[in-house]
Protein backbone atom coordinates (compact mmCIF):
# COMPACT_ATOMS: atom_id res chain seq x y z
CA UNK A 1 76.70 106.85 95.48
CA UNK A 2 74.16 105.94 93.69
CA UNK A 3 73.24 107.53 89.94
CA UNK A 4 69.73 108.89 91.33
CA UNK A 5 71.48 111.28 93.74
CA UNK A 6 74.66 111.85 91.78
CA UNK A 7 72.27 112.78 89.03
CA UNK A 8 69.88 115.25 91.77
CA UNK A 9 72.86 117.01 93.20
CA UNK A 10 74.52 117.53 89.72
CA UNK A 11 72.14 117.15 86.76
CA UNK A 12 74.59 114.72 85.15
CA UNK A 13 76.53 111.64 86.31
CA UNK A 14 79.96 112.22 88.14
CA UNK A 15 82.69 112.21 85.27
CA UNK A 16 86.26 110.94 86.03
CA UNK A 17 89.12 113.38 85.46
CA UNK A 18 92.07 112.39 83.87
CA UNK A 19 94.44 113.99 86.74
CA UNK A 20 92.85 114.25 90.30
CA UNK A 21 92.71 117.82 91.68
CA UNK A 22 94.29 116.94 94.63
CA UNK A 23 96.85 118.12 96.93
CA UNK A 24 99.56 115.77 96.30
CA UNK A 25 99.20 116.26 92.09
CA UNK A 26 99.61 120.90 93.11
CA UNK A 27 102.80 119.81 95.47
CA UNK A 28 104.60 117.90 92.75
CA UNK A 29 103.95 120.27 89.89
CA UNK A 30 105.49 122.77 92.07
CA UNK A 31 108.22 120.97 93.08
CA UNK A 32 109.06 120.01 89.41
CA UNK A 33 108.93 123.56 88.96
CA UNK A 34 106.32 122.26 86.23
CA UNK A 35 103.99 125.72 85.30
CA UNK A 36 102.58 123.80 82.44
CA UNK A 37 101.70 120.86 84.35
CA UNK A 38 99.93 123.68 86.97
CA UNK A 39 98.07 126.01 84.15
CA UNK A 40 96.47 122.60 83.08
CA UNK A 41 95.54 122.05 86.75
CA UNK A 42 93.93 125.90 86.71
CA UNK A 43 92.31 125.03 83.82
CA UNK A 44 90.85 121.51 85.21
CA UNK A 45 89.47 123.29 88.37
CA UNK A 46 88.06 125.96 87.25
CA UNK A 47 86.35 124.54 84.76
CA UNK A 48 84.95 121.79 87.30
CA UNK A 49 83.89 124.66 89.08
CA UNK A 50 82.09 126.24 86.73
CA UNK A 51 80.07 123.15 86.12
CA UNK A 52 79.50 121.91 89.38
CA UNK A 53 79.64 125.51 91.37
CA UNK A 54 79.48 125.78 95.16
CA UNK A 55 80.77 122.55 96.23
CA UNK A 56 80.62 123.08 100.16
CA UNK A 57 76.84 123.53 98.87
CA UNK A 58 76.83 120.30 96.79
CA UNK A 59 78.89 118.74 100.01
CA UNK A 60 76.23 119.73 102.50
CA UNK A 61 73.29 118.04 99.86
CA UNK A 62 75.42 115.21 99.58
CA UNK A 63 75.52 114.60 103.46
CA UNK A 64 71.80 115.22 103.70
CA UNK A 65 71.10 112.69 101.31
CA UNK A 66 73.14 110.36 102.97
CA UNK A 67 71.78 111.05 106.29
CA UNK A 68 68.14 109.83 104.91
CA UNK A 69 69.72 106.79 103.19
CA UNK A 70 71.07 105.64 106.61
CA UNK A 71 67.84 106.15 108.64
């Protein structure tokens, strides 16, 4: 994606994270029984949340814009 749009559908570039908020990373915190490991998780989504807010918004931008790219 390119920095124009990343920068129209967010006001800033894209920032890595230093642990993925995926699946896989909730599973194995909860199998290692790991409640620090998932407060820090908490903490990582909601604060992506609260700077990015609706994402199945920000999705459905994000496929527009691509849908005019590919025209």
């Amino acid at each position: 994606m390119s920095e124009s749009i990343s920068r129209a559908l967010y006001g800033v570039p894209p920032q890595p994270h230093p642990i993925p908020l995926y699946a896989a990373t909730l599973h194995s915190a909860v199998a290692r029984n790991d409640a620090a490991e998932l407060d820090s998780l908490i903490c990582q989504a909601e604060a992506y949340l609260e700077k990015y807010g609706d994402l199945p918004t920000l999705i459905e931008q994000l496929k527009t814009e691509i849908a005019k790219l590919e025209r």
